[in-house]
C-alpha atoms as a PDB file:
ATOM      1  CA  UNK A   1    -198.645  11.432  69.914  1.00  0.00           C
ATOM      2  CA  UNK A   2    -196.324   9.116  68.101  1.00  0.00           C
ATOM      3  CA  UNK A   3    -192.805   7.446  68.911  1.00  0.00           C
ATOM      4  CA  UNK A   4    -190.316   8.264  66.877  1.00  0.00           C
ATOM      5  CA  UNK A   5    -187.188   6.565  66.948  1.00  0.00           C
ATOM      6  CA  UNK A   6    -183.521   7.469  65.459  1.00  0.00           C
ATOM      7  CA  UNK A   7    -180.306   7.416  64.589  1.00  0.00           C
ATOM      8  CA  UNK A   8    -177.751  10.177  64.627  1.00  0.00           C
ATOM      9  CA  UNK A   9    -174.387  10.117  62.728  1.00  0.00           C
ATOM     10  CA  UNK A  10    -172.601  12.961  61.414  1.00  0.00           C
ATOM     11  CA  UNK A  11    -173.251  13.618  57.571  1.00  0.00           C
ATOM     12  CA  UNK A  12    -169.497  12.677  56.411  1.00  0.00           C
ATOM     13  CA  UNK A  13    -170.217   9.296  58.025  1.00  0.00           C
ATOM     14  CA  UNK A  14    -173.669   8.605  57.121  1.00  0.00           C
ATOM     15  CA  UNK A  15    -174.005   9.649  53.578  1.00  0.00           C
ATOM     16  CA  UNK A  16    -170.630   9.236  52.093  1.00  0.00           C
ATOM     17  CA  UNK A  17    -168.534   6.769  54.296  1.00  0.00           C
ATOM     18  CA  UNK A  18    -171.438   4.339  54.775  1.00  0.00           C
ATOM     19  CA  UNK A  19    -173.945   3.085  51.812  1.00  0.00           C
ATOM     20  CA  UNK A  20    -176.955   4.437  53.181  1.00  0.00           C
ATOM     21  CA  UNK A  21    -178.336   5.496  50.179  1.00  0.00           C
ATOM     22  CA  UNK A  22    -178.613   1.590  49.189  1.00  0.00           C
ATOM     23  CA  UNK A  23    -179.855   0.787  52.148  1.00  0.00           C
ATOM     24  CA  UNK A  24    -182.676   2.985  51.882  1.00  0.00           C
ATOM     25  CA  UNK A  25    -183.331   2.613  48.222  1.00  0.00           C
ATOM     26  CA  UNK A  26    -183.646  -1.193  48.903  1.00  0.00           C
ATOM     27  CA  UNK A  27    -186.107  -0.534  51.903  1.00  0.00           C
ATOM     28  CA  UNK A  28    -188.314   1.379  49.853  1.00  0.00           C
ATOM     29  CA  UNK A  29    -188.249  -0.946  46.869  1.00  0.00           C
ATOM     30  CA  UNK A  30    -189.300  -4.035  49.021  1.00  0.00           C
ATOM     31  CA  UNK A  31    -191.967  -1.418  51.023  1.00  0.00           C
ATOM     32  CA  UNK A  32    -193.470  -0.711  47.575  1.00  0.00           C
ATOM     33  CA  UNK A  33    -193.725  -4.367  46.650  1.00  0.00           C
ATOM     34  CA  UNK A  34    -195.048  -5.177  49.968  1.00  0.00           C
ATOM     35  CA  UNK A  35    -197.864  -2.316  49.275  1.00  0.00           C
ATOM     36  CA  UNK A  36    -196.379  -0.703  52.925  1.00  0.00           C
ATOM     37  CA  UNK A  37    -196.362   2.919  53.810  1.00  0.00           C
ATOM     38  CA  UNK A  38    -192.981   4.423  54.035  1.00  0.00           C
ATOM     39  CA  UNK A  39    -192.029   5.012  58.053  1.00  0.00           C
ATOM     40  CA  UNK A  40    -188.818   6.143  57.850  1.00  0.00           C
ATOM     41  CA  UNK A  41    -186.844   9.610  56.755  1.00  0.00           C
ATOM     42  CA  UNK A  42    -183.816  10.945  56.402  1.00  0.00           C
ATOM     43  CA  UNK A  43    -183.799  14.601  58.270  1.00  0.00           C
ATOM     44  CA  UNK A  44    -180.695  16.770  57.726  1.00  0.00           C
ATOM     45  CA  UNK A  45    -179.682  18.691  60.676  1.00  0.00           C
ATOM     46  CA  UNK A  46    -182.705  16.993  62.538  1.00  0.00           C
ATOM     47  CA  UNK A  47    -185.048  19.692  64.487  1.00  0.00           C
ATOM     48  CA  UNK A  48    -185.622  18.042  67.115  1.00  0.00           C
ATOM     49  CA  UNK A  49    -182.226  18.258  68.653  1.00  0.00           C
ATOM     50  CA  UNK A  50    -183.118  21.855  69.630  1.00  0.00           C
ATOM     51  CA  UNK A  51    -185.621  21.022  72.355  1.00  0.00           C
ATOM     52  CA  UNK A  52    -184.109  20.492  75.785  1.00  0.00           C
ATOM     53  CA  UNK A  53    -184.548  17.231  76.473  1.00  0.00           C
ATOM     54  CA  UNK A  54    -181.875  16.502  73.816  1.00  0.00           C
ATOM     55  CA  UNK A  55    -178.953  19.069  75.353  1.00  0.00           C
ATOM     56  CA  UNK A  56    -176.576  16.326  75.841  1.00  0.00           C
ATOM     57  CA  UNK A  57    -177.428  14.403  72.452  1.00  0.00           C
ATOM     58  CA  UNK A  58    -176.627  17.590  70.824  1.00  0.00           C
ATOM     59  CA  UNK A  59    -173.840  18.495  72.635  1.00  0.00           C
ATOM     60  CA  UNK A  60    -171.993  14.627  71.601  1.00  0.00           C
ATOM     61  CA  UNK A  61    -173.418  14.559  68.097  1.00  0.00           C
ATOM     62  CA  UNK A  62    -170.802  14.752  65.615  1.00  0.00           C
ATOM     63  CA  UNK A  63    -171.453  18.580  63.427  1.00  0.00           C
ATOM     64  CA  UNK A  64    -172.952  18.462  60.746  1.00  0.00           C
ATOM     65  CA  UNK A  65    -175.419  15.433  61.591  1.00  0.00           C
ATOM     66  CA  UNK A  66    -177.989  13.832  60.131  1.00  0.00           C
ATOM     67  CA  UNK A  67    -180.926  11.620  61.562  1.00  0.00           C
ATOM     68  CA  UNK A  68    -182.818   9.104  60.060  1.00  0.00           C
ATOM     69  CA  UNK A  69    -185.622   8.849  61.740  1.00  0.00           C
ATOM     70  CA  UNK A  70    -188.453   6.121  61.974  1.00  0.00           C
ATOM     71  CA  UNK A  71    -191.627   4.863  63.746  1.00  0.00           C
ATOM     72  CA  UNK A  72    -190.502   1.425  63.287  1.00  0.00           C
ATOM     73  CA  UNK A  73    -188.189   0.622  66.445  1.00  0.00           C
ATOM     74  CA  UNK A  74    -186.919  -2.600  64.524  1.00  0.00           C
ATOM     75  CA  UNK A  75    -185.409  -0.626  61.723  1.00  0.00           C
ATOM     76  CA  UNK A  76    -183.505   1.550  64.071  1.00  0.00           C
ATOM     77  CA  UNK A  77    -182.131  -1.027  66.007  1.00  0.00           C
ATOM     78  CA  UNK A  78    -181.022  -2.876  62.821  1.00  0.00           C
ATOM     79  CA  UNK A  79    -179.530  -0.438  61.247  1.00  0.00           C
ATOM     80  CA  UNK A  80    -177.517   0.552  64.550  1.00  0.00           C
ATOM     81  CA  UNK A  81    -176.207  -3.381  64.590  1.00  0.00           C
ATOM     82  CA  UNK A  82    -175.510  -2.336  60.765  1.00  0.00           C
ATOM     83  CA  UNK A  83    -173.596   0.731  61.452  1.00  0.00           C
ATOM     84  CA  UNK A  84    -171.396   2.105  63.770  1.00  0.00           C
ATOM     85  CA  UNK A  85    -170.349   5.525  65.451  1.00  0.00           C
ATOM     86  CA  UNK A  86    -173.858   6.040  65.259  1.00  0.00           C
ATOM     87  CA  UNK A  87    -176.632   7.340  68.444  1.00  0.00           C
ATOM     88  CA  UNK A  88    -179.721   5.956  68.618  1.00  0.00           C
ATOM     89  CA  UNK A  89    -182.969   7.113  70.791  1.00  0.00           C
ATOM     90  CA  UNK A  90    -186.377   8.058  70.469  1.00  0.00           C
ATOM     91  CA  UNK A  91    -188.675  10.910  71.037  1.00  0.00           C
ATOM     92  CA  UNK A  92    -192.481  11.555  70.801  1.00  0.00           C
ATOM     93  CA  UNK A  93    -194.191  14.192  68.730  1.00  0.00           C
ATOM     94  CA  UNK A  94    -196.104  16.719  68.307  1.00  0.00           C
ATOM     95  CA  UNK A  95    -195.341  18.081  71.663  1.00  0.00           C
ATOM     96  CA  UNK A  96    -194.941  21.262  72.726  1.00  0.00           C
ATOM     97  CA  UNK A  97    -190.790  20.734  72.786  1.00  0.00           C
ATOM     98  CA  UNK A  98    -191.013  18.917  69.202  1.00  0.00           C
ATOM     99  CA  UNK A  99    -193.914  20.213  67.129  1.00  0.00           C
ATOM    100  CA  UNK A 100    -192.694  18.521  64.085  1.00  0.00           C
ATOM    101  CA  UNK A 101    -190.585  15.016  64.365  1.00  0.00           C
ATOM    102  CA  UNK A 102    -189.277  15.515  60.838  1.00  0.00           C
ATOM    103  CA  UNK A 103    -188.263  19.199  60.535  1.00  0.00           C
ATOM    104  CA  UNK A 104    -184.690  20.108  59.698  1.00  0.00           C
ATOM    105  CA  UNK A 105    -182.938  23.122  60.342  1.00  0.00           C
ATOM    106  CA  UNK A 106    -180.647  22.710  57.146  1.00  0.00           C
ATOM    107  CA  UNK A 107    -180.913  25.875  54.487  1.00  0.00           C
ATOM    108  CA  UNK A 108    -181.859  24.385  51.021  1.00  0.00           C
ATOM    109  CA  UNK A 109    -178.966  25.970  48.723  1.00  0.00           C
END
């Protein structure tokens, strides 16, 4: 199993009040020149909120949210001293609550 770790932040906040989008781009730029695998994603209406364990997460989480989610703990606990009104935590998968960390339960339109 691997540990996952994430931030939660509803959609309105994360994608158009905040520059995330920069953010990322620049992490994967310096990843590439670094020759480093990418460890971190950006899940839509993260799956993983659905198994039990995460009830009360869910249940605070600002609708529609989004995750970005990460197997580097460092990134997540920069980006939450970047960013606020944001949740952080972290989860391990595959397991038989979270088969897969990165699924999304948004509908592609």
């Amino acid at each position: 199993m691997q540990t996952y770790y994430y931030i939660l932040a509803s959609q309105q906040f994360l994608l158009h009040e905040e520059p995330i989008q920069e953010v990322l781009k620049e992490r994967t730029r310096h990843y590439h020149e670094q020759e480093k695998q990418i460890d971190f994603w950006l899940v839509k209406q993260p799956a993983f909120l659905e198994a039990p364990q995460f009830a009360q997460v869910k249940a605070k989480a600002p609708k529609p949210y989004v995750a970005i989610i990460s197997t580097n703990s460092q990134f997540i606990t920069w980006l939450k001293l970047r960013l606020e009104y944001v949740i952080t935590g972290e989860f391990e998968a595959p397991s038989a609550t979270i088969p897969d960390a990165l699924a999304s339960l948004a509908t592609v339109s």
